[in-house]
C-alpha atoms as a PDB file:
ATOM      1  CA  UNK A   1     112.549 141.915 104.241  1.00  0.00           C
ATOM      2  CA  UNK A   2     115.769 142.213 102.335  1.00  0.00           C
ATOM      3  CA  UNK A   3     114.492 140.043  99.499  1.00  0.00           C
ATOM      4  CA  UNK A   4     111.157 141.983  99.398  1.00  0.00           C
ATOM      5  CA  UNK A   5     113.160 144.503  98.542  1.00  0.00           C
ATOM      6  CA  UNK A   6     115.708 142.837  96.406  1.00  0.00           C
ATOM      7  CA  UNK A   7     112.169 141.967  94.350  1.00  0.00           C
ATOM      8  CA  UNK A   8     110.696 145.387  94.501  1.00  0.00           C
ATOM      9  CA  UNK A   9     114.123 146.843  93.233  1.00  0.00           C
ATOM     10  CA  UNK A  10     114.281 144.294  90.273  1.00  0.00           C
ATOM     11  CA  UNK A  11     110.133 144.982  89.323  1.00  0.00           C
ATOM     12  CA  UNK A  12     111.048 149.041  89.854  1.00  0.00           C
ATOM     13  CA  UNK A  13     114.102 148.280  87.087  1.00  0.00           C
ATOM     14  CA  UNK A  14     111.883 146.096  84.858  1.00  0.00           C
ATOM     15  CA  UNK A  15     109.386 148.492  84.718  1.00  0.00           C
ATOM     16  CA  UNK A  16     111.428 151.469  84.058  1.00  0.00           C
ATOM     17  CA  UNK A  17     113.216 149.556  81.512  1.00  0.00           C
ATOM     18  CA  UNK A  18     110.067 148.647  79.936  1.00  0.00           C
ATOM     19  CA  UNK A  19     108.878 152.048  80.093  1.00  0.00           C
ATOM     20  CA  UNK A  20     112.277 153.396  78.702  1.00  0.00           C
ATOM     21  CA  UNK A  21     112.386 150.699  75.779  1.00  0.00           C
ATOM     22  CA  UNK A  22     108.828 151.146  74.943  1.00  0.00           C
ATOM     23  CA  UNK A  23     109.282 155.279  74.722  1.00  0.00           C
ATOM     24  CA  UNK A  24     112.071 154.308  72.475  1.00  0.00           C
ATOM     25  CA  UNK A  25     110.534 152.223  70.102  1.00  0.00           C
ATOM     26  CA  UNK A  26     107.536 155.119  70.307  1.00  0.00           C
ATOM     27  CA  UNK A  27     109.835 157.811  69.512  1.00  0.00           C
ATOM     28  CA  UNK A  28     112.126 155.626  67.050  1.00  0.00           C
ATOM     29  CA  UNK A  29     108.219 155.274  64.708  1.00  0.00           C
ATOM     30  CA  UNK A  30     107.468 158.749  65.257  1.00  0.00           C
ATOM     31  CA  UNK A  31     110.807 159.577  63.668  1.00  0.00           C
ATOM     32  CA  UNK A  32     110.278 156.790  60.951  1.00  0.00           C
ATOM     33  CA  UNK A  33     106.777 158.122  60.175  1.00  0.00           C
ATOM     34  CA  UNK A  34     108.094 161.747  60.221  1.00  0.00           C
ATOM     35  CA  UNK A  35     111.308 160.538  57.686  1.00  0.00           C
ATOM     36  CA  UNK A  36     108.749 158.876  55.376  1.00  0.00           C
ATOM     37  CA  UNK A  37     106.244 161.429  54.868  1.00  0.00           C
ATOM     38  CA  UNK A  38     108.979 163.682  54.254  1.00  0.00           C
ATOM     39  CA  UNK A  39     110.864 161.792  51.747  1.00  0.00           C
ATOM     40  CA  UNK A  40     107.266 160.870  49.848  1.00  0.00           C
ATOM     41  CA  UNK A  41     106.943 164.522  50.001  1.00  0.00           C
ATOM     42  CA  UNK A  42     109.969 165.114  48.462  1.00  0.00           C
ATOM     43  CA  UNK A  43     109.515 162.261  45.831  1.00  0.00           C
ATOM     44  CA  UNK A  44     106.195 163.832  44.940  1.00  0.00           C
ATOM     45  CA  UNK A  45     107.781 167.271  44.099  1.00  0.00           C
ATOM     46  CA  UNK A  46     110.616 165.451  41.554  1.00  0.00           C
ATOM     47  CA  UNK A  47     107.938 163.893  39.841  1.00  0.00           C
ATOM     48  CA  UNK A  48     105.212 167.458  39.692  1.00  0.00           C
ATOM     49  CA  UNK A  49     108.282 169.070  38.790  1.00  0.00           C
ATOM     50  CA  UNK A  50     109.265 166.769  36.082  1.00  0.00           C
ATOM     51  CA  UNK A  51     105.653 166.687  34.280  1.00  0.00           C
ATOM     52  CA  UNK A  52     105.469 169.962  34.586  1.00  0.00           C
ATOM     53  CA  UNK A  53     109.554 169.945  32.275  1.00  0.00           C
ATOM     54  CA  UNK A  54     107.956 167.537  30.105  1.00  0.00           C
ATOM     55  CA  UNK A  55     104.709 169.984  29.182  1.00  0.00           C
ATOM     56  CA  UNK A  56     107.016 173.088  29.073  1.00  0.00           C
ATOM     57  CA  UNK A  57     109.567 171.541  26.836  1.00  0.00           C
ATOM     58  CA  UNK A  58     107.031 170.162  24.633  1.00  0.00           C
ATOM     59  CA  UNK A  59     105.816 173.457  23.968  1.00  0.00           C
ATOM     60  CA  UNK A  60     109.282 174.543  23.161  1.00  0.00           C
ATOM     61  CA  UNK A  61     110.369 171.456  21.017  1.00  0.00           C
ATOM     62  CA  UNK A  62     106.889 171.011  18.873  1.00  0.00           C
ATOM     63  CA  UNK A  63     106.109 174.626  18.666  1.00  0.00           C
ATOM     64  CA  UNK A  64     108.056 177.636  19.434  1.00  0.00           C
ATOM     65  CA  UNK A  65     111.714 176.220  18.339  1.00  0.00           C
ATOM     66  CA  UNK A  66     111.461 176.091  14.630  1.00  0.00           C
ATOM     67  CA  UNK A  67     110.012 179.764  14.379  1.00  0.00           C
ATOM     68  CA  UNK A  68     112.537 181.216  16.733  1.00  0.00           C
ATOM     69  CA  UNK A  69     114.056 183.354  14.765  1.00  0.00           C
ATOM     70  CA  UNK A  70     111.668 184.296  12.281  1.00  0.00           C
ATOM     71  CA  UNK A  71     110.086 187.703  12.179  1.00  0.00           C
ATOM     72  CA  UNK A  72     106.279 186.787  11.629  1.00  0.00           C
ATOM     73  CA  UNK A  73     106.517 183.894  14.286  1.00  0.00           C
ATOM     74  CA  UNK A  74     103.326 185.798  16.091  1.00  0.00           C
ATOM     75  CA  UNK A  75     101.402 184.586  13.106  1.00  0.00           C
ATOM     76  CA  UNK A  76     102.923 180.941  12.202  1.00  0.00           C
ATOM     77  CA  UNK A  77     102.919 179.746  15.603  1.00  0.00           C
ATOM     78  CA  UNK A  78      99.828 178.239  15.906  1.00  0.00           C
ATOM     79  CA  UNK A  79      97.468 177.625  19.269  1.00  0.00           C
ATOM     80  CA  UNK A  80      99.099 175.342  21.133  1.00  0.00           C
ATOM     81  CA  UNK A  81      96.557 173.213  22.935  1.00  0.00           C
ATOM     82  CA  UNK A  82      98.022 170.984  25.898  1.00  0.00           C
ATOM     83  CA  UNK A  83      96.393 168.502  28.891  1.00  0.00           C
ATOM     84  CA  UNK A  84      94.800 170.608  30.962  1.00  0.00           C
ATOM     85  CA  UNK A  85      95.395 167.787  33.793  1.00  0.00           C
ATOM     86  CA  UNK A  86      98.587 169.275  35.102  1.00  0.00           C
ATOM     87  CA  UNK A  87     100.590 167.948  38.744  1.00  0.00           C
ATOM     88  CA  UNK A  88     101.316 171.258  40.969  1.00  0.00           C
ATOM     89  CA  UNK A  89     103.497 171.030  43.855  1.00  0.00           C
ATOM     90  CA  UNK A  90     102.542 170.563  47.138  1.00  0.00           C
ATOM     91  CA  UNK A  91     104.178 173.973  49.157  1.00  0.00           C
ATOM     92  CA  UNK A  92     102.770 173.137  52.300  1.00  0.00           C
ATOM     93  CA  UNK A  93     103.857 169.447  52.413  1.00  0.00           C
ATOM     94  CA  UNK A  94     107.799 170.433  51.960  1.00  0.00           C
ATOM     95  CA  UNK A  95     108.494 172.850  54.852  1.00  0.00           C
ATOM     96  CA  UNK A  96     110.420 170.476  56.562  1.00  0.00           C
ATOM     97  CA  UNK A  97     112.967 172.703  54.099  1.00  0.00           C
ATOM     98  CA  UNK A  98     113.252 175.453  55.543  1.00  0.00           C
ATOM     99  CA  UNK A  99     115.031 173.337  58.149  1.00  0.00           C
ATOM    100  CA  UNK A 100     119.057 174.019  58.124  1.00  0.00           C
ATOM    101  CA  UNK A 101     120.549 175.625  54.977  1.00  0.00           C
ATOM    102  CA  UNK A 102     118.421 174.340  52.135  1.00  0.00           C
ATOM    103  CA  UNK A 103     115.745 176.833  53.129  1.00  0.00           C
ATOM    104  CA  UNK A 104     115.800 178.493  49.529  1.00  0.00           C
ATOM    105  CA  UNK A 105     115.308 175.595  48.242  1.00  0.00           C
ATOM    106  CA  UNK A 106     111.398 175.771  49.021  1.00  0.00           C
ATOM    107  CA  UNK A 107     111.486 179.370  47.527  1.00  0.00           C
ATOM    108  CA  UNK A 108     112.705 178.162  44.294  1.00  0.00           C
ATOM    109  CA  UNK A 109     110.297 175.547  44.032  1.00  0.00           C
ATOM    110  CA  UNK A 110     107.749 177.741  44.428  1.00  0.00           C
ATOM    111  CA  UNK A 111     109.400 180.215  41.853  1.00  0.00           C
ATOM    112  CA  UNK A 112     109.280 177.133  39.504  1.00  0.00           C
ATOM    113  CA  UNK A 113     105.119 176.685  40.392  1.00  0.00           C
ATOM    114  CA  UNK A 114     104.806 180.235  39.626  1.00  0.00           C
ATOM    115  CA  UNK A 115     106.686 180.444  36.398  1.00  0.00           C
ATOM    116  CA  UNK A 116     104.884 177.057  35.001  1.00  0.00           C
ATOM    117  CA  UNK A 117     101.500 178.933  35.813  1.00  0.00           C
ATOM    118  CA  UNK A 118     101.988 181.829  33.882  1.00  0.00           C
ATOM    119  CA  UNK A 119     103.060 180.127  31.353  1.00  0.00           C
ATOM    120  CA  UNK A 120      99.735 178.804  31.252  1.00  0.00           C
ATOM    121  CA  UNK A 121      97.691 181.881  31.384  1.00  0.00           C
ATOM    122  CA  UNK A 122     100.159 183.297  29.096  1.00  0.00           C
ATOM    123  CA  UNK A 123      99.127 180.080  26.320  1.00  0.00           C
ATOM    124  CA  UNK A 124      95.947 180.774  27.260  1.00  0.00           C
ATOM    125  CA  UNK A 125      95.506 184.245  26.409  1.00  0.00           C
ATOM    126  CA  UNK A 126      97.688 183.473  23.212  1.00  0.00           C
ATOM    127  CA  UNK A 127      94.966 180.859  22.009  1.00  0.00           C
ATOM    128  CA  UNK A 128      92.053 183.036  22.755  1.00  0.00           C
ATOM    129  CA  UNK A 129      93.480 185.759  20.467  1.00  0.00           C
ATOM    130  CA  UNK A 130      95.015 183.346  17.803  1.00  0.00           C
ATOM    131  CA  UNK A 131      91.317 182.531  17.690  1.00  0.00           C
ATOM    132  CA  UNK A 132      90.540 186.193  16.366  1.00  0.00           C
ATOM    133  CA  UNK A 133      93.499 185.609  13.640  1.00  0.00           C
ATOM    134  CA  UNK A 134      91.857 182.445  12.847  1.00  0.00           C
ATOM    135  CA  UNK A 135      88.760 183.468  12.480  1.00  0.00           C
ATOM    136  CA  UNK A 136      89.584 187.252  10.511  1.00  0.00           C
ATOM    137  CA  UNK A 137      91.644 185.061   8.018  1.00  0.00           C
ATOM    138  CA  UNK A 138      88.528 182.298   7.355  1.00  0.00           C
ATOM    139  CA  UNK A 139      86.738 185.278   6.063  1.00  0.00           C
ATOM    140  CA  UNK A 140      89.051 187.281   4.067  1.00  0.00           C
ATOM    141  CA  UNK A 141      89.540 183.527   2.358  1.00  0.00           C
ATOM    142  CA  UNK A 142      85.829 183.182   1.939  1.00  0.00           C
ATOM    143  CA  UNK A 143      85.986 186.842   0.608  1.00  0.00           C
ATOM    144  CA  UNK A 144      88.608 186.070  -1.876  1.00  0.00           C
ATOM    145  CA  UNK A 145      91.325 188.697  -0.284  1.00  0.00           C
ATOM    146  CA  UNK A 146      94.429 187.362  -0.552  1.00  0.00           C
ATOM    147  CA  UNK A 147      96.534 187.710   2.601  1.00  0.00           C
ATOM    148  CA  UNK A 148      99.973 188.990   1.578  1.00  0.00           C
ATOM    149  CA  UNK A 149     102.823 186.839   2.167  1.00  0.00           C
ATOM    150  CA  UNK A 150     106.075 188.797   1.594  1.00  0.00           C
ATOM    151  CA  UNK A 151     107.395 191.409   3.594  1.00  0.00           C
ATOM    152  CA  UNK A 152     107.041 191.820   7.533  1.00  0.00           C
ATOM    153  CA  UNK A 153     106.000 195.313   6.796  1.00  0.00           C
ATOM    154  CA  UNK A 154     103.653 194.738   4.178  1.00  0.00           C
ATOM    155  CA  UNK A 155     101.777 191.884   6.556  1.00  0.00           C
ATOM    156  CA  UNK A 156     101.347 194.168   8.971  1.00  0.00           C
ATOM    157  CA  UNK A 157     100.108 196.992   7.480  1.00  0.00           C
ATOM    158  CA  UNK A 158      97.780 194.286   5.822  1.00  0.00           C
ATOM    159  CA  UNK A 159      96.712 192.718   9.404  1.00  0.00           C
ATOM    160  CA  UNK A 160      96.264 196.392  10.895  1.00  0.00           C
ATOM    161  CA  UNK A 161      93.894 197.336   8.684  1.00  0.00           C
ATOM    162  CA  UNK A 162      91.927 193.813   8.492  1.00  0.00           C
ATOM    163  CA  UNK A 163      92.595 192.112  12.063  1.00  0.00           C
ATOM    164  CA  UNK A 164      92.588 195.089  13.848  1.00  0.00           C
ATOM    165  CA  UNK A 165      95.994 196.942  14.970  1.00  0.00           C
ATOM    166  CA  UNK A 166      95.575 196.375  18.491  1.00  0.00           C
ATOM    167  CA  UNK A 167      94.867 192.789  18.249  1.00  0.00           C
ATOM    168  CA  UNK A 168      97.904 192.335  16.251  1.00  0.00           C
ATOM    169  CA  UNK A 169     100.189 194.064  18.668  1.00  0.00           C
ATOM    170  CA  UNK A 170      98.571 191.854  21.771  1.00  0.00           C
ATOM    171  CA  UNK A 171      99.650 188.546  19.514  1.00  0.00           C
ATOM    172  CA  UNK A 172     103.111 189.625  18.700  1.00  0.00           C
ATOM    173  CA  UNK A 173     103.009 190.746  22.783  1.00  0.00           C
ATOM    174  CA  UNK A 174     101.718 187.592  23.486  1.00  0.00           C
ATOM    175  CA  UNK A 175     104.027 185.080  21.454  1.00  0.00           C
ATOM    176  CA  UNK A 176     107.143 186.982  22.752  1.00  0.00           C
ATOM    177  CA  UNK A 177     105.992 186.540  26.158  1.00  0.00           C
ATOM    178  CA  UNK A 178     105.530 182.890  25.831  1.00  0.00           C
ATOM    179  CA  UNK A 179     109.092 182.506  24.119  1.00  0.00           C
ATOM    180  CA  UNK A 180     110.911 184.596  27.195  1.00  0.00           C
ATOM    181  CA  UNK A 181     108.694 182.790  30.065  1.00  0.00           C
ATOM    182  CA  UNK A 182     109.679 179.217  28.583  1.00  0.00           C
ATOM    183  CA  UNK A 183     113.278 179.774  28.297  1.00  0.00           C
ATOM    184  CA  UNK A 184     113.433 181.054  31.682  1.00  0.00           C
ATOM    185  CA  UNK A 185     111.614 178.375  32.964  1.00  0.00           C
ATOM    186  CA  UNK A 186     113.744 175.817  30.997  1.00  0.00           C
ATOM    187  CA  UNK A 187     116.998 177.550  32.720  1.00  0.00           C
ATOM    188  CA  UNK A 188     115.317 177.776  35.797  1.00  0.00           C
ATOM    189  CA  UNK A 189     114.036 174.018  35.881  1.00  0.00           C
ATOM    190  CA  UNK A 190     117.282 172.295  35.072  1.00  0.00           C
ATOM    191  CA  UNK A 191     118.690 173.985  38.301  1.00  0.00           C
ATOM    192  CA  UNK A 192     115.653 172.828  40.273  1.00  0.00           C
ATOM    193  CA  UNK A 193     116.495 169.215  39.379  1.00  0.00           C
ATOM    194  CA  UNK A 194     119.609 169.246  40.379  1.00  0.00           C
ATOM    195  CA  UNK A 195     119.408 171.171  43.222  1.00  0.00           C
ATOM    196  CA  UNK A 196     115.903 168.830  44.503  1.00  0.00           C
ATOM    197  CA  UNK A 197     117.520 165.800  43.760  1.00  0.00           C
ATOM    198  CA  UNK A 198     120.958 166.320  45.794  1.00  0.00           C
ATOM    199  CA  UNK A 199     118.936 167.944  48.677  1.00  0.00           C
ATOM    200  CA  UNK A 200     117.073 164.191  48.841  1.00  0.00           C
ATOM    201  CA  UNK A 201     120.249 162.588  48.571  1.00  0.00           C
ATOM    202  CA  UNK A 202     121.699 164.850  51.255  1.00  0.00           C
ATOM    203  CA  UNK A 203     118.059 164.482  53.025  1.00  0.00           C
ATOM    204  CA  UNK A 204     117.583 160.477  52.400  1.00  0.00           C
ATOM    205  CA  UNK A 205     121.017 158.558  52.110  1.00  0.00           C
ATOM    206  CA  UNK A 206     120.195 155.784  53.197  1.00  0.00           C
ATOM    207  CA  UNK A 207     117.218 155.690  50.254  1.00  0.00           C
ATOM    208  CA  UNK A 208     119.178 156.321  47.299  1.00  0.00           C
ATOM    209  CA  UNK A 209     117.720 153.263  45.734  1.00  0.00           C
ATOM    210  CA  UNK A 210     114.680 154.873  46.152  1.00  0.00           C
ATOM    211  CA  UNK A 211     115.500 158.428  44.936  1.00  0.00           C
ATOM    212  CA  UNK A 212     114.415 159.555  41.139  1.00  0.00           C
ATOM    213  CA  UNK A 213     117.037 160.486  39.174  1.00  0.00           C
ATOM    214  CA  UNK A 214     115.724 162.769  36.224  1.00  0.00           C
ATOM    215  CA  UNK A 215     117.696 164.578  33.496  1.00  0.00           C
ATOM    216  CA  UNK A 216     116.446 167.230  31.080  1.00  0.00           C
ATOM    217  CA  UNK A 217     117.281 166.469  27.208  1.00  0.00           C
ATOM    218  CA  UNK A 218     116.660 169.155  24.919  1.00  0.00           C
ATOM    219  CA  UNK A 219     117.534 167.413  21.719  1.00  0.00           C
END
C-alpha cells in the first residue's frame, strides 16, 4: 500500500510539474508573441514616420526654401506635385503606450499624423488655385499683356484686377500656410524621432540590433 502511494505521489508531482512547466512555456510565448507584435508595431511607426520626414522635407528643400524670404513667393512657388502613396501610422496598433509614463508619446504621434495631413490638404488646395494663376497668365500671354515684373505693389494691383483679388489673397493665404505648417512639422518631427526611438530602446533592449536609428539632415 505504501508504495501505491509512494507511486501515486510521484505521478500527482509529475503531472503537476508537467502542468506547471507546460503553463510556463504557454505564458512565456504569449509574452514573446505580445513583445513582438509590439516592437513590429513600433518599428512600423519609425519607418511611417520617417517617409512621411522625407516627403515633408522635400517639399521644404526643392521648393519652399529658396523663396523664403522673398515677397512674391505666393507666385514663384510653383505646384508642388508629390506621391500620393503616402505610409500613415497605425494609432490603434501602438496603445501598448499608454502603458507607464510614455503615454504622451502616442499623443504626439498622432499630433505628427495630423500635422503631415494638413499639410497635404493644405498642398492640395495650393495646387488647385495655382492652377487658376496658371491658367489667367496662359491667356494674358496669348493676349499679348505683359505681366509686370517689378514692384510687389504694382503685381498686385496687376493680379487684382486680372486674376481676381480674392483668388490672389487665397494663394498668398495658402503659400504662407504651407511655409508655417512645414516648419512646425519639421520642429515637431525631429522631437518625434528622438523621443520614438529611445522609447524602443527603453521598450526593446535586448533588440537594439534590431532598432532603426534615423536622423534628420536638413542640408
Amino acid at each position: 500500500m505504501e508504495g501505491y502511494f509512494i507511486q501515486a505521489a510521484i505521478a500527482f508531482v509529475a503531472a503537476f510539474a508537467g502542468a506547471f512547466f507546460a503553463f510556463m512555456n504557454q505564458n512565456y510565448r504569449e509574452k514573446r508573441l505580445k513583445e513582438d507584435q509590439e516592437f513590429a508595431a513600433s518599428k512600423k511607426a519609425q519607418f511611417a514616420l520617417s517617409s512621411q520626414i522625407n516627403t515633408v522635407l522635400a517639399i521644404k528643400k526643392q521648393h519652399l526654401d529658396k523663396f523664403r524670404d522673398d515677397d512674391l513667393r505666393f507666385i514663384h512657388v510653383l505646384p508642388i506635385l508629390i506621391n500620393e502613396n503616402h505610409l500613415f501610422l497605425d494609432i490603434d496598433s501602438l496603445m501598448f503606450m499608454l502603458d507607464g509614463d510614455t503615454a504622451n508619446l502616442i499623443q504626439e504621434l498622432d499630433i505628427s499624423e495630423k500635422d503631415f495631413t494638413l499639410i497635404l490638404n493644405v498642398l492640395s488646395k495650393r495646387n488647385r488655385t495655382q492652377q487658376i494663376f496658371q491658367e489667367a497668365f496662359s491667356e494674358l500671354e496669348r493676349r499679348n499683356i505683359e505681366i509686370p515684373n517689378g514692384s510687389r505693389s504694382e503685381f498686385m494691383n496687376f493680379s487684382y484686377d486680372n486674376i481676381g483679388k480674392a483668388n490672389v489673397i487665397e494663394l498668398e493665404s495658402l503659400t504662407n500656410e504651407l511655409y508655417e505648417k512645414v516648419d512646425k512639422a519639421m520642429n515637431h518631427y525631429k522631437k518625434m524621432m528622438e523621443e520614438l526611438e529611445g522609447f524602443i530602446k527603453t521598450k526593446f533592449p535586448k533588440r537594439k540590433k534590431e532598432i532603426l536609428s534615423l536622423k534628420i539632415s536638413e542640408n
